[in-house]
C-alpha atoms as a PDB file:
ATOM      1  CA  UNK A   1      17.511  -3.472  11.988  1.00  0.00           C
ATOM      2  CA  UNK A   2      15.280  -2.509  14.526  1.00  0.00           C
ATOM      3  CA  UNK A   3      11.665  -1.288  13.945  1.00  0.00           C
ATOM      4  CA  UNK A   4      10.843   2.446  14.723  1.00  0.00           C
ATOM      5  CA  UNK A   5       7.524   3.418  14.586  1.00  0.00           C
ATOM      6  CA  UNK A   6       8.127   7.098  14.107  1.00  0.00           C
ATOM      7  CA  UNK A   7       5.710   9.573  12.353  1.00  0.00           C
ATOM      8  CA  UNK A   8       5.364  10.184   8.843  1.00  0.00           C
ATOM      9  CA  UNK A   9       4.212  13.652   7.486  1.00  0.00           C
ATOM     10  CA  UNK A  10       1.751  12.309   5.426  1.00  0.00           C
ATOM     11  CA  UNK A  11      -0.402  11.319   8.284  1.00  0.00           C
ATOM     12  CA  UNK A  12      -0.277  14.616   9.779  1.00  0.00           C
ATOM     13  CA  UNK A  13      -3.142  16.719  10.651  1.00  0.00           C
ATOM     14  CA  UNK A  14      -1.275  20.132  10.359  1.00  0.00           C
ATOM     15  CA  UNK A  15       0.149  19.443   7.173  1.00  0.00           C
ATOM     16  CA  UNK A  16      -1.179  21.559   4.572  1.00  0.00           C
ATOM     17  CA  UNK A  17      -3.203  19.553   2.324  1.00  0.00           C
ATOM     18  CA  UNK A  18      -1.695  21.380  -0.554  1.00  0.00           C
ATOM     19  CA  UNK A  19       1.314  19.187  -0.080  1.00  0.00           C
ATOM     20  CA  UNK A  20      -0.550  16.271   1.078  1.00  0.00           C
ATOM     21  CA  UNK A  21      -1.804  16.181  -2.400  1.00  0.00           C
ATOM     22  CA  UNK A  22       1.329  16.941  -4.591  1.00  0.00           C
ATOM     23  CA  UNK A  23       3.046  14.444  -2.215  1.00  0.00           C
ATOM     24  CA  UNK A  24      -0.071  11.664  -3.339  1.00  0.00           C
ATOM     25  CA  UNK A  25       0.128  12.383  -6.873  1.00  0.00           C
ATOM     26  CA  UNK A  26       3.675  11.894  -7.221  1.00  0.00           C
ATOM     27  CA  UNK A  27       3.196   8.478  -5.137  1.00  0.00           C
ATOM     28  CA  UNK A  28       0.673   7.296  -7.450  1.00  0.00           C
ATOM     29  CA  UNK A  29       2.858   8.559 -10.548  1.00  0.00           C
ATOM     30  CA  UNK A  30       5.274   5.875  -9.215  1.00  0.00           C
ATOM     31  CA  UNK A  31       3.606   2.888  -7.441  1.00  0.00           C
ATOM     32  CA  UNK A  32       1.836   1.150 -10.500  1.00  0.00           C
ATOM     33  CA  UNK A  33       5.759   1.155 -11.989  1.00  0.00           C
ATOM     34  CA  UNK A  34       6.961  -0.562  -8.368  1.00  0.00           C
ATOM     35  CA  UNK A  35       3.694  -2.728  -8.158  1.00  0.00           C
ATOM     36  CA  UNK A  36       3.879  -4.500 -11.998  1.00  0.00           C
ATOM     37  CA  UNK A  37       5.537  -7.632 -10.844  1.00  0.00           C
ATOM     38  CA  UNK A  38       3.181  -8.652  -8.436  1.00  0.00           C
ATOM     39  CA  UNK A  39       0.150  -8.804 -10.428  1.00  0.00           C
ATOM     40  CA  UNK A  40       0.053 -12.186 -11.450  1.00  0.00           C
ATOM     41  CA  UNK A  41       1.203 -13.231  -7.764  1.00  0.00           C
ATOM     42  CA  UNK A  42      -2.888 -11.238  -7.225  1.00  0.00           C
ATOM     43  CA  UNK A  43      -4.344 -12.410 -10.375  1.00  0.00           C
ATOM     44  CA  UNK A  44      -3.475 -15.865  -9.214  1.00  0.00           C
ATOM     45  CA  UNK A  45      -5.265 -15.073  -5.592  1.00  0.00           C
ATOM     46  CA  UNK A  46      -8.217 -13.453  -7.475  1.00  0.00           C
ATOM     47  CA  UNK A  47      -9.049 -16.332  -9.319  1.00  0.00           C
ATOM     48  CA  UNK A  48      -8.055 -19.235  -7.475  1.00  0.00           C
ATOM     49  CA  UNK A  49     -10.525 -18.054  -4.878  1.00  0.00           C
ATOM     50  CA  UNK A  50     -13.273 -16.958  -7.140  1.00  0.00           C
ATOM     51  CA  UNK A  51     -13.387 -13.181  -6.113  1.00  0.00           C
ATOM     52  CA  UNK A  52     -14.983 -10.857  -7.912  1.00  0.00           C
ATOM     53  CA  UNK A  53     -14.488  -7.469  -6.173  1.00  0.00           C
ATOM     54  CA  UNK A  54     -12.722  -6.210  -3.291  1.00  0.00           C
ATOM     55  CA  UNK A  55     -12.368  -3.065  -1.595  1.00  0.00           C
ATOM     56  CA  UNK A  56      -8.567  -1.730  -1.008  1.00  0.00           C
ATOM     57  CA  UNK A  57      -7.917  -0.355   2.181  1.00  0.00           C
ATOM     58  CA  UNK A  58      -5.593   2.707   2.839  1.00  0.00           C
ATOM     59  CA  UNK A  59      -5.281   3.712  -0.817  1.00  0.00           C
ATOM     60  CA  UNK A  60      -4.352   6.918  -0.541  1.00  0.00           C
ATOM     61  CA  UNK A  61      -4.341   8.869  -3.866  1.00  0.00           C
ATOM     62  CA  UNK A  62      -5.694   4.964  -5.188  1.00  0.00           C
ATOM     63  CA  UNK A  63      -2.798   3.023  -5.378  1.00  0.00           C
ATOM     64  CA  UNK A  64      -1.777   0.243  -8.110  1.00  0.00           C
ATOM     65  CA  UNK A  65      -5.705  -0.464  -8.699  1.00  0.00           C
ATOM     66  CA  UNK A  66      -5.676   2.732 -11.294  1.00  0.00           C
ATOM     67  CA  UNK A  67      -3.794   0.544 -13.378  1.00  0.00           C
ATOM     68  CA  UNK A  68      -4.183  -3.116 -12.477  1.00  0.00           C
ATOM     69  CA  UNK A  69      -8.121  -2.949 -12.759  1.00  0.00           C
ATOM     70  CA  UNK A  70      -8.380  -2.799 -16.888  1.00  0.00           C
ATOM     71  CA  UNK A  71      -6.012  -5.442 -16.509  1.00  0.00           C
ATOM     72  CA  UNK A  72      -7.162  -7.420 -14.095  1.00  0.00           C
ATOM     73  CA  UNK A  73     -10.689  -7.155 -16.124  1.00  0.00           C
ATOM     74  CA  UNK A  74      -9.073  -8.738 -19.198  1.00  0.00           C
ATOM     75  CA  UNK A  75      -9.290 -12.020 -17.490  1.00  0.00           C
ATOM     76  CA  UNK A  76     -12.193 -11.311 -14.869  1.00  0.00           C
ATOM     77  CA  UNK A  77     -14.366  -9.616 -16.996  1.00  0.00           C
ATOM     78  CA  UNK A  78     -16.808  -8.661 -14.011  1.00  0.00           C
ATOM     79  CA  UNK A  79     -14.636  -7.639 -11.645  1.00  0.00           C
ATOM     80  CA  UNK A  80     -15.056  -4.839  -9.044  1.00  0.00           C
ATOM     81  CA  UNK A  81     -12.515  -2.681  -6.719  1.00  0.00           C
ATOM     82  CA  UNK A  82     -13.222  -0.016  -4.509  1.00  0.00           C
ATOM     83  CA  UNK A  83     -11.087   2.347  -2.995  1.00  0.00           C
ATOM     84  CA  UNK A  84     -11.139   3.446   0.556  1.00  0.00           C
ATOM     85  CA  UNK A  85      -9.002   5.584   3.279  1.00  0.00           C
ATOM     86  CA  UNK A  86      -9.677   7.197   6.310  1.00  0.00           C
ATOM     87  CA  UNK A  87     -10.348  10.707   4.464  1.00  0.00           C
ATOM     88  CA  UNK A  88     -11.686   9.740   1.216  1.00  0.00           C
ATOM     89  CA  UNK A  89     -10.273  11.125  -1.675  1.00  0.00           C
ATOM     90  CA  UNK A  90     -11.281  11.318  -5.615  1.00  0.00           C
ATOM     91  CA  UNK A  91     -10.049   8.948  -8.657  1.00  0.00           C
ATOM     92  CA  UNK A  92     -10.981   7.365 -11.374  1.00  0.00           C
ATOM     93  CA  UNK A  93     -11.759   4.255  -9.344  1.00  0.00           C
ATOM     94  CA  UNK A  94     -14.942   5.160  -6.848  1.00  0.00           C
ATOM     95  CA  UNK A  95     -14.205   5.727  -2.836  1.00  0.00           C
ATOM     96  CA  UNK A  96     -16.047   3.621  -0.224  1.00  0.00           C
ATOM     97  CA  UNK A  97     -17.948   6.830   0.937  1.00  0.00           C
ATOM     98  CA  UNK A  98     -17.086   6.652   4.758  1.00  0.00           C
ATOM     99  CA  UNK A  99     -14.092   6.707   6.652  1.00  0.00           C
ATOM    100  CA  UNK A 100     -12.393   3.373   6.914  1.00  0.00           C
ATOM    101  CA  UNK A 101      -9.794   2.697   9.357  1.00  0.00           C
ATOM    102  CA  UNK A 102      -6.918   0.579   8.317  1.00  0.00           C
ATOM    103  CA  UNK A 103      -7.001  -0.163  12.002  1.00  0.00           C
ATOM    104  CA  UNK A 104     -10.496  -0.597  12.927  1.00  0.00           C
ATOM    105  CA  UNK A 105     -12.323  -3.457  11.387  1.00  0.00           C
ATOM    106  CA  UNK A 106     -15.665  -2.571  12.429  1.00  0.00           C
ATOM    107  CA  UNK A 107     -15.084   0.249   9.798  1.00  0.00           C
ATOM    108  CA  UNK A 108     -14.383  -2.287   7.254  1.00  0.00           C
ATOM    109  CA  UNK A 109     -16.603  -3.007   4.354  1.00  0.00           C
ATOM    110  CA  UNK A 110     -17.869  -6.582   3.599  1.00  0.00           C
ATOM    111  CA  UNK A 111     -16.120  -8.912   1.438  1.00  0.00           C
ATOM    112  CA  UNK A 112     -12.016  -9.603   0.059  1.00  0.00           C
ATOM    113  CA  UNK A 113      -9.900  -6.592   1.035  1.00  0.00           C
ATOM    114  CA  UNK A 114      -6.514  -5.557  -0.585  1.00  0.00           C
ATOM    115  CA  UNK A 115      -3.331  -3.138   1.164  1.00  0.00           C
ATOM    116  CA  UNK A 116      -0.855  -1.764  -0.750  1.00  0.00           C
ATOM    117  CA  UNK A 117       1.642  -0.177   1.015  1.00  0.00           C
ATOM    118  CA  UNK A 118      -0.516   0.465   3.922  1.00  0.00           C
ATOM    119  CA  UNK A 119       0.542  -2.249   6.214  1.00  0.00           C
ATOM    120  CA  UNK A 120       3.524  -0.619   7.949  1.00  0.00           C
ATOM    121  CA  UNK A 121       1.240   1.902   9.333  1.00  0.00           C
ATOM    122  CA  UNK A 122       0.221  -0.542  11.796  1.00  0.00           C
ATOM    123  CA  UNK A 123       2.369  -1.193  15.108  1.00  0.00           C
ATOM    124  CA  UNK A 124       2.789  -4.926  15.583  1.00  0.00           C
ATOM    125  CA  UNK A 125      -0.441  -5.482  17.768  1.00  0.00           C
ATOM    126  CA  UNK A 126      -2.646  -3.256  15.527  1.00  0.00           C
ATOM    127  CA  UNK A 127      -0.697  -5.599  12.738  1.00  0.00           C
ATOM    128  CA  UNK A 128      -1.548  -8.922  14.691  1.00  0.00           C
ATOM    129  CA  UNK A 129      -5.259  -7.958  15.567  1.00  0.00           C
ATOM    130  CA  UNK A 130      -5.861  -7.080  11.814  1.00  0.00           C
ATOM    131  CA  UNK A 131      -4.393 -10.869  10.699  1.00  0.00           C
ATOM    132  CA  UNK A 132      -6.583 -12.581  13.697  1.00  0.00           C
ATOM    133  CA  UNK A 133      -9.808 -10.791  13.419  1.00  0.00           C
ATOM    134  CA  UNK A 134      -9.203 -11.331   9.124  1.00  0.00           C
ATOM    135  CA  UNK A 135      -8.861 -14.700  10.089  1.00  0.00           C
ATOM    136  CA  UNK A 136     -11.579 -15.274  12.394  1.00  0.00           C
ATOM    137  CA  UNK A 137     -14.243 -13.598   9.729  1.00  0.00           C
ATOM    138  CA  UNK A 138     -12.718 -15.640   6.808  1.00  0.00           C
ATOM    139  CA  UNK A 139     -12.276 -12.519   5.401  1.00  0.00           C
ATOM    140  CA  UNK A 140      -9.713 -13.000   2.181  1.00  0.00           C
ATOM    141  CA  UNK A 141      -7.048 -10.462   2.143  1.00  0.00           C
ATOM    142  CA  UNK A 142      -3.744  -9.315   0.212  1.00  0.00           C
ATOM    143  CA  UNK A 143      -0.870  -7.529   1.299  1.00  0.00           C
ATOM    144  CA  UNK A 144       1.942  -6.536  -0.075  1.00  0.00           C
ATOM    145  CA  UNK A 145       4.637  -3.728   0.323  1.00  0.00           C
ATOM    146  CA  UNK A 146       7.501  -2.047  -1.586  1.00  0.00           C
ATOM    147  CA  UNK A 147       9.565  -0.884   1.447  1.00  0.00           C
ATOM    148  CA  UNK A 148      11.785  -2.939   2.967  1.00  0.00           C
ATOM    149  CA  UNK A 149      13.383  -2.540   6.924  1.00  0.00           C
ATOM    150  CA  UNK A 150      16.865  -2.744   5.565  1.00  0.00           C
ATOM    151  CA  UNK A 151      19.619  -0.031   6.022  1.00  0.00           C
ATOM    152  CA  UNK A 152      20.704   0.468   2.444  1.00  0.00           C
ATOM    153  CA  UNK A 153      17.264   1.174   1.851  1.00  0.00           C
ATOM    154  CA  UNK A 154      16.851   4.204   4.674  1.00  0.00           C
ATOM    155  CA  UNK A 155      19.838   5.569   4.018  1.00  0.00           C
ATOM    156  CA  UNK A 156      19.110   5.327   0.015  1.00  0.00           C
ATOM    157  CA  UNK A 157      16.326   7.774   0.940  1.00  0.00           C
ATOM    158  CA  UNK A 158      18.978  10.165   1.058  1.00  0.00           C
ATOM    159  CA  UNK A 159      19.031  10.221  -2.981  1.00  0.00           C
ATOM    160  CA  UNK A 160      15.195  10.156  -3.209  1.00  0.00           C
ATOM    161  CA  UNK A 161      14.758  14.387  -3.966  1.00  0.00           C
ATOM    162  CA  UNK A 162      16.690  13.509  -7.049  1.00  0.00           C
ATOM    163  CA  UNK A 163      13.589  10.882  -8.618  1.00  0.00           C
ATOM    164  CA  UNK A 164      11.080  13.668  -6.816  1.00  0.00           C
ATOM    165  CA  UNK A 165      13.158  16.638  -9.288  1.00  0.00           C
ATOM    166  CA  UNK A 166      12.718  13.853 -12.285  1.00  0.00           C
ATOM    167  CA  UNK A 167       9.069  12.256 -11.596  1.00  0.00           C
ATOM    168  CA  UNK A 168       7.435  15.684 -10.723  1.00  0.00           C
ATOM    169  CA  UNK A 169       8.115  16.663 -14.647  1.00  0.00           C
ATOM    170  CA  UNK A 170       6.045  13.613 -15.387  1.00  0.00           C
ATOM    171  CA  UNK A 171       2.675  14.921 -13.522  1.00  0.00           C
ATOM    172  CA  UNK A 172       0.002  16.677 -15.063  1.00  0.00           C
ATOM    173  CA  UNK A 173      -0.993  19.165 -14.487  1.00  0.00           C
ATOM    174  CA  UNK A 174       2.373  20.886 -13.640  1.00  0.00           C
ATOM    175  CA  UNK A 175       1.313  23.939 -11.768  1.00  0.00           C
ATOM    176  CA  UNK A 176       3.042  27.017 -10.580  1.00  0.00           C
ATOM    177  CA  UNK A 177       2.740  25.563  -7.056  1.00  0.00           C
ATOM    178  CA  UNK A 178       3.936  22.325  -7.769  1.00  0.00           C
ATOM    179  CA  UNK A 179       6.750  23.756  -9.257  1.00  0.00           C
ATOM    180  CA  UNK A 180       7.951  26.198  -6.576  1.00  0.00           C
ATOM    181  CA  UNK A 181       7.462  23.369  -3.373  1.00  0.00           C
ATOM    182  CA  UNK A 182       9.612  21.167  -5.976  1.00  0.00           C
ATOM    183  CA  UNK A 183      12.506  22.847  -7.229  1.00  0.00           C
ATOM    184  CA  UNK A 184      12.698  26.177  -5.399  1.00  0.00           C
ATOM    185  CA  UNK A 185      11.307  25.825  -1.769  1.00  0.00           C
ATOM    186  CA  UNK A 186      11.950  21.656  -1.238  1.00  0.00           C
ATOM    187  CA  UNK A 187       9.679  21.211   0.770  1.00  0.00           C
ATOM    188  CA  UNK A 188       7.564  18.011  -1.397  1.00  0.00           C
ATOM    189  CA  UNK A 189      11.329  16.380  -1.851  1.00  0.00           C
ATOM    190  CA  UNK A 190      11.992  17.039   1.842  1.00  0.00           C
ATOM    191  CA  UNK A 191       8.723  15.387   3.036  1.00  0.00           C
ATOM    192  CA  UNK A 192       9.419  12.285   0.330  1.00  0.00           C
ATOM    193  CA  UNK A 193      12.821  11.720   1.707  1.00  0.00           C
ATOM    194  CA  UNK A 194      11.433  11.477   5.534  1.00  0.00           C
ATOM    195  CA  UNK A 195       8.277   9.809   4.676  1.00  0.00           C
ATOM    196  CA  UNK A 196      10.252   7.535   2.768  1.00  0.00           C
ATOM    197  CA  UNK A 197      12.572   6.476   5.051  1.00  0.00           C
ATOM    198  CA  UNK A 198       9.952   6.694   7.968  1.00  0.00           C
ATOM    199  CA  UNK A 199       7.970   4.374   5.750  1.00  0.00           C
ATOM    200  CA  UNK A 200      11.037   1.845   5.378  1.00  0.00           C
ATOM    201  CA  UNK A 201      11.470   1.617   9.079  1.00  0.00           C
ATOM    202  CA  UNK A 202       8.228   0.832   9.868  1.00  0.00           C
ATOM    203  CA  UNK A 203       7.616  -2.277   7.778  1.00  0.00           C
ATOM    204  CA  UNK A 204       7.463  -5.578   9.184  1.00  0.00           C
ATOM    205  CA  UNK A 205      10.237  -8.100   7.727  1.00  0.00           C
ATOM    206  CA  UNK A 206       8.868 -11.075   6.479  1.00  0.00           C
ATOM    207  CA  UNK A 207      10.585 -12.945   9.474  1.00  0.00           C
ATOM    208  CA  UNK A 208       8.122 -11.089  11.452  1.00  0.00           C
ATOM    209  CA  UNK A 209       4.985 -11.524   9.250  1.00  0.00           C
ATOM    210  CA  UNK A 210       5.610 -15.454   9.980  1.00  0.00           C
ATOM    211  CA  UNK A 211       5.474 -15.177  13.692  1.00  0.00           C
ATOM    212  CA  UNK A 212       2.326 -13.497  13.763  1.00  0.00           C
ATOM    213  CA  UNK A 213       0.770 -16.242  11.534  1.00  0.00           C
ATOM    214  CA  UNK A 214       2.269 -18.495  14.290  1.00  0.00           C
ATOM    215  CA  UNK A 215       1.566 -16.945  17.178  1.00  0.00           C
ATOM    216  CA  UNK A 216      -2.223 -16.977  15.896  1.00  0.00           C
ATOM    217  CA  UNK A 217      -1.732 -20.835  15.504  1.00  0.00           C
ATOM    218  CA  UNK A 218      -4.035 -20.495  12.107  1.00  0.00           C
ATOM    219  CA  UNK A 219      -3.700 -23.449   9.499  1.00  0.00           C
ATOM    220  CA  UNK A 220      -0.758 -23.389   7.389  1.00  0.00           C
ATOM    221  CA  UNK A 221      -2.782 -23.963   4.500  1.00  0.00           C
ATOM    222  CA  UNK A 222      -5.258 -20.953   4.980  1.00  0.00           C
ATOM    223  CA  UNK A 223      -2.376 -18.074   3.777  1.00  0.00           C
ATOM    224  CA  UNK A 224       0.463 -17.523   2.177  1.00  0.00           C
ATOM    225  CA  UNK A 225       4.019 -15.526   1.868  1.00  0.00           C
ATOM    226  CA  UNK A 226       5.334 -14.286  -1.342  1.00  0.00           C
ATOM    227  CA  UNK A 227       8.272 -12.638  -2.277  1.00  0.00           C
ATOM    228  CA  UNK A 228       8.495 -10.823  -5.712  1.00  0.00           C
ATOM    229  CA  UNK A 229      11.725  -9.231  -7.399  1.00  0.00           C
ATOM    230  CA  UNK A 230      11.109  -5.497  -9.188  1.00  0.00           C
ATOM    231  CA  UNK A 231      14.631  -5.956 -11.088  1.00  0.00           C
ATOM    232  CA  UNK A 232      14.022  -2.423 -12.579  1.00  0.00           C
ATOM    233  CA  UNK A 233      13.542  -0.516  -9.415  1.00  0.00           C
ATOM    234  CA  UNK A 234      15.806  -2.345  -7.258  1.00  0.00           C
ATOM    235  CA  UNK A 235      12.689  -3.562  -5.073  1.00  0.00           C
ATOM    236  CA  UNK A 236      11.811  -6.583  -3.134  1.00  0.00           C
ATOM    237  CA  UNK A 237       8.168  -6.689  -3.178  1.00  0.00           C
ATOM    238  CA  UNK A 238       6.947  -9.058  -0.450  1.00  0.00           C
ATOM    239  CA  UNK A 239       3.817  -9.527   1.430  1.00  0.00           C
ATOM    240  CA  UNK A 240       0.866 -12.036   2.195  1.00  0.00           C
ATOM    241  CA  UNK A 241      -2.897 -13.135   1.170  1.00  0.00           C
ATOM    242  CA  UNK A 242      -5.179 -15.850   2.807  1.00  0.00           C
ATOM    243  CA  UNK A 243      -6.941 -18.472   1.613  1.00  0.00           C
ATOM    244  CA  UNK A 244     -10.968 -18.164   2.502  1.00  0.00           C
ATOM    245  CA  UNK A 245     -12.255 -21.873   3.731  1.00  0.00           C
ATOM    246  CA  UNK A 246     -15.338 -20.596   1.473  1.00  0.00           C
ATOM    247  CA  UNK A 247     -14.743 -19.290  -1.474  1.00  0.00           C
ATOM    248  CA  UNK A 248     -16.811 -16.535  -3.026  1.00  0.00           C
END
């Protein structure tokens, strides 16, 4: 299936950002659920390479980190995350304080960064400069996404305003608001659905991942692929880290 880089409403200036938020709360309600698997595929990264914090980049609302940090701490006792985006938001987890650009890495803080589910954002150069110049600074990262570039999976999105009508009753606090752009004028479901399928379109197949690591003619041994089943959700979480030559 071909790629199509087409907008999302999330990124949107104009949108109000009274949806923007109900739109990143319900997200975050859900990723930690599609992100479980994966953690000992990052545990594994995090202490194989000695690192002992990183900063997340395009988090959003915060991503998986809410929930992965106390358990990530269980076995790194000292660890650190930060959370960043290109309009900072609040969570329980502290915010880089600038803007950070998924895209621009001279906005980038120092030290082993993490994207969840902020990948497909980038076209395939932006995607390709952000491996090389990783690469080039020995800069450890981890990727991984929940979307996949498949058909089933856009036209699934078809289905999603039914888990928006269940999640939303799941959210605290459930306002007046939340309740009327939910259930009686669509329009959070509505945005979901596109974003969603948007989102699915966008990503890179691991196919594609591969010849970027290729074309960039990097040691095989300095990163990896990984491919992780979510049997519950019906997900294929894949992605990719690399393997600093100096560890931290």
């Amino acid at each position: 299936m071909k790629r199509r880089h087409l907008f999302e409403f999330g990124d949107q200036k104009w949108v109000p950002p009274l949806f923007k938020k109900y739109l990143h709360e319900l997200l975050q309600y859900q990723v930690s659920k599609f992100y479980s698997p994966i953690l000992p595929t990052l545990m594994s990264w995090l202490i194989e390479n000695k690192i002992q914090e990183v900063t997340d980049l395009a988090s959003g609302a915060g991503g998986p980190w809410i929930d992965f940090i106390s358990r990530v701490r269980k076995e790194v006792p000292s660890f650190e995350v930060k959370l960043s985006d290109l309009r900072p938001s609040t969570s329980k987890i502290p915010y880089y304080p600038s803007s950070v650009d998924l895209r621009d890495p001279t906005s980038w803080p120092e030290g082993a960064l993490t994207v969840f589910t902020g990948f497909h954002h980038l076209k395939p150069d932006e995607a390709l400069n952000f491996i090389r110049t990783t690469s080039f600074h020995d800069k450890p990262i981890f990727v991984a996404e929940f979307t996949e570039r498949k058909f089933s999976k856009v036209l699934g999105m078809i289905l999603a305003p039914l888990i928006v009508f269940v999640d939303t009753l799941n959210i605290k606090p459930l306002s007046v608001l939340r309740l009327l752009f939910t259930y009686f004028v669509p329009v959070i479901p509505l945005i979901y659905s596109w974003d969603g399928a948007v989102s699915h379109l966008r990503t890179h197949t691991m196919e594609e991942l591969q010849k970027m690591f290729r074309t960039l003619e990097l040691d095989q041994n300095s990163y990896s692929f990984f491919e992780v089943k979510n049997t519950r959700h019906g997900m294929n979480l894949s992605g990719f880290f690399t393997i600093p030559k100096h560890k931290s």
